[in-house]
Protein backbone atom coordinates (compact mmCIF):
# COMPACT_ATOMS: atom_id res chain seq x y z
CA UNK A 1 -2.58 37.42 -14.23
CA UNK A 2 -3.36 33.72 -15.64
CA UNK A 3 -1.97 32.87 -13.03
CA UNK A 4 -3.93 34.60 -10.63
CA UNK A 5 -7.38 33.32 -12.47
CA UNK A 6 -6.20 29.65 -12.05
CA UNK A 7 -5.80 30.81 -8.31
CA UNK A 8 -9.11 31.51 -8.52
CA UNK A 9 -10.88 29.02 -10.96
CA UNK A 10 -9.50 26.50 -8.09
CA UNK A 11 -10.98 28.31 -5.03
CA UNK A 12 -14.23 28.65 -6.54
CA UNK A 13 -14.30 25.07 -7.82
CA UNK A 14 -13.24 24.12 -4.12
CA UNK A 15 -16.16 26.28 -3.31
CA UNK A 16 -18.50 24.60 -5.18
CA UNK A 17 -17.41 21.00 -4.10
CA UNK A 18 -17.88 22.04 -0.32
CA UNK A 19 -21.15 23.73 -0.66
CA UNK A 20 -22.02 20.10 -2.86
CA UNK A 21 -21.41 18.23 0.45
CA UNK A 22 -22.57 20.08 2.92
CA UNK A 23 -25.21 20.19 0.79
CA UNK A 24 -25.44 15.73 0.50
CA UNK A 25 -24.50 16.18 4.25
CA UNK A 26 -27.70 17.66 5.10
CA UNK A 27 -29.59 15.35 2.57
CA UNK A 28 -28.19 12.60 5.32
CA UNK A 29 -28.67 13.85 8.38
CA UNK A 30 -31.94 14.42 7.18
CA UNK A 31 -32.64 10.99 6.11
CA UNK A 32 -31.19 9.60 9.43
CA UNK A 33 -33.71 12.09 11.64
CA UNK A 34 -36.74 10.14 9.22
CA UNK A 35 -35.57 6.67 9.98
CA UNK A 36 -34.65 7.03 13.46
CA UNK A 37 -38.59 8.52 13.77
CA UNK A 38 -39.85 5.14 12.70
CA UNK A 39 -37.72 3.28 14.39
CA UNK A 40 -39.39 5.35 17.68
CA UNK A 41 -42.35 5.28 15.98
CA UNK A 42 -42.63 1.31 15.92
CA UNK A 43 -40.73 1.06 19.36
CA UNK A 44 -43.64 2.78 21.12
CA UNK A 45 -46.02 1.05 18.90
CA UNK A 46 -44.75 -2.11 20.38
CA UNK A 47 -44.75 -0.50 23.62
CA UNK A 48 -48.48 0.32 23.62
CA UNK A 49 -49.38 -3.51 22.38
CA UNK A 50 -47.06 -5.07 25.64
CA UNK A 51 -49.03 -2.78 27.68
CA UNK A 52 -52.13 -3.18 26.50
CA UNK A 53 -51.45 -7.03 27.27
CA UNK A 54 -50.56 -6.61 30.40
CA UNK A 55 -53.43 -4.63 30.87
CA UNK A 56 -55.39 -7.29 30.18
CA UNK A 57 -53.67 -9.96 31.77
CA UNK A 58 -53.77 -7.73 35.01
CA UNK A 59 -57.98 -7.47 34.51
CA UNK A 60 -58.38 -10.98 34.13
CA UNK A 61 -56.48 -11.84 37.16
CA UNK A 62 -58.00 -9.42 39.19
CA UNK A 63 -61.46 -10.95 37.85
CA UNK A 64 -60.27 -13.87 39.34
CA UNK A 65 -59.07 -12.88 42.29
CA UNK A 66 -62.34 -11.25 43.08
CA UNK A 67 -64.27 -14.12 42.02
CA UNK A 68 -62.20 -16.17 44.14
CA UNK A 69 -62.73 -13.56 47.24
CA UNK A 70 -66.68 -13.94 46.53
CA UNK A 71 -66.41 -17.11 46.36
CA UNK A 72 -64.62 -17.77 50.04
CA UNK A 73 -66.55 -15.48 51.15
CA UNK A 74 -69.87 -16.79 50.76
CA UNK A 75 -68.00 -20.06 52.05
CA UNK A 76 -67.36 -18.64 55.01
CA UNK A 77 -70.91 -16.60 55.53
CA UNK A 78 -72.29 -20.08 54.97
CA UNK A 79 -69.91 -21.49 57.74
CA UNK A 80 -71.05 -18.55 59.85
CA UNK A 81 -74.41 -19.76 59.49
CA UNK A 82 -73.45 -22.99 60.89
CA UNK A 83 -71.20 -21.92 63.46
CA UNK A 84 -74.00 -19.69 64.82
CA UNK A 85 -76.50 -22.32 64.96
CA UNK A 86 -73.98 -24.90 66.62
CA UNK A 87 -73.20 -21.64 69.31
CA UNK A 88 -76.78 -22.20 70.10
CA UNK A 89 -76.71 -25.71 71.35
CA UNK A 90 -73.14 -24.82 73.09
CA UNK A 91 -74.98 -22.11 75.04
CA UNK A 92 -77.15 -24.85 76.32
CA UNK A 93 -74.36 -27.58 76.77
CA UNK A 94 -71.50 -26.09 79.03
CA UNK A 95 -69.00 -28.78 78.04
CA UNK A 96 -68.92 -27.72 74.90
CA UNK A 97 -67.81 -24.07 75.44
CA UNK A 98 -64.96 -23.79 73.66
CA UNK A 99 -66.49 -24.39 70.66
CA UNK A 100 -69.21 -21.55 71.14
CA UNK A 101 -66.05 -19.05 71.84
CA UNK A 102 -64.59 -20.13 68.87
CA UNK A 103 -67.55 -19.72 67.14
CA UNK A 104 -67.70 -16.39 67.98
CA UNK A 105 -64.13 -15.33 67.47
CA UNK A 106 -64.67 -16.72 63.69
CA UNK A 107 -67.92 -14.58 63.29
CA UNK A 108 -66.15 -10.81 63.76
């Protein structure tokens, strides 16, 4: 009968221990979900800054490339200008033909 209470004395006791670390089990796996969440959390917060950046470097060089594009643009409108006026004086000067056709080839 003692004998039989020691039997159980240790089983509950064994019990006890393995309820204590599933319990501390828990506790860590708990603890692991929380830091691996920051860990995300500041991954994607440094995610959001890169792209932001290259957000910005992207607008700035497409600010640039369009004022660039204006700008050879208006370079060649004003070298239209002057190739229409010189196509002018080739009309009236047959030598100078080739010119006019060019002239017009640049203007469409």
């Amino acid at each position: 009968m003692q004998q039989d209470q020691v039997k159980a004395f240790n089983s509950k006791m064994q019990l006890a221990d393995t309820l204590k670390e599933r319990d501390a089990q828990l506790e860590l796996n708990k603890k692991k979900k929380e830091i691996l969440k920051g860990i995300e959390t500041r991954h994607v917060g440094k995610e959001l800054v890169e792209l932001k950046e290259k957000n910005e470097q992207e607008k700035l060089k497409e600010q640039k490339d369009q004022e660039k594009r204006t700008r050879t643009h208006s370079k060649l409108r004003n070298n239209g200008m002057r190739l229409r006026l010189r196509s002018k004086d080739c009309s009236k000067n047959p030598k100078s033909r080739a010119s006019w056709s060019r002239s017009r080839w640049l203007k469409s």
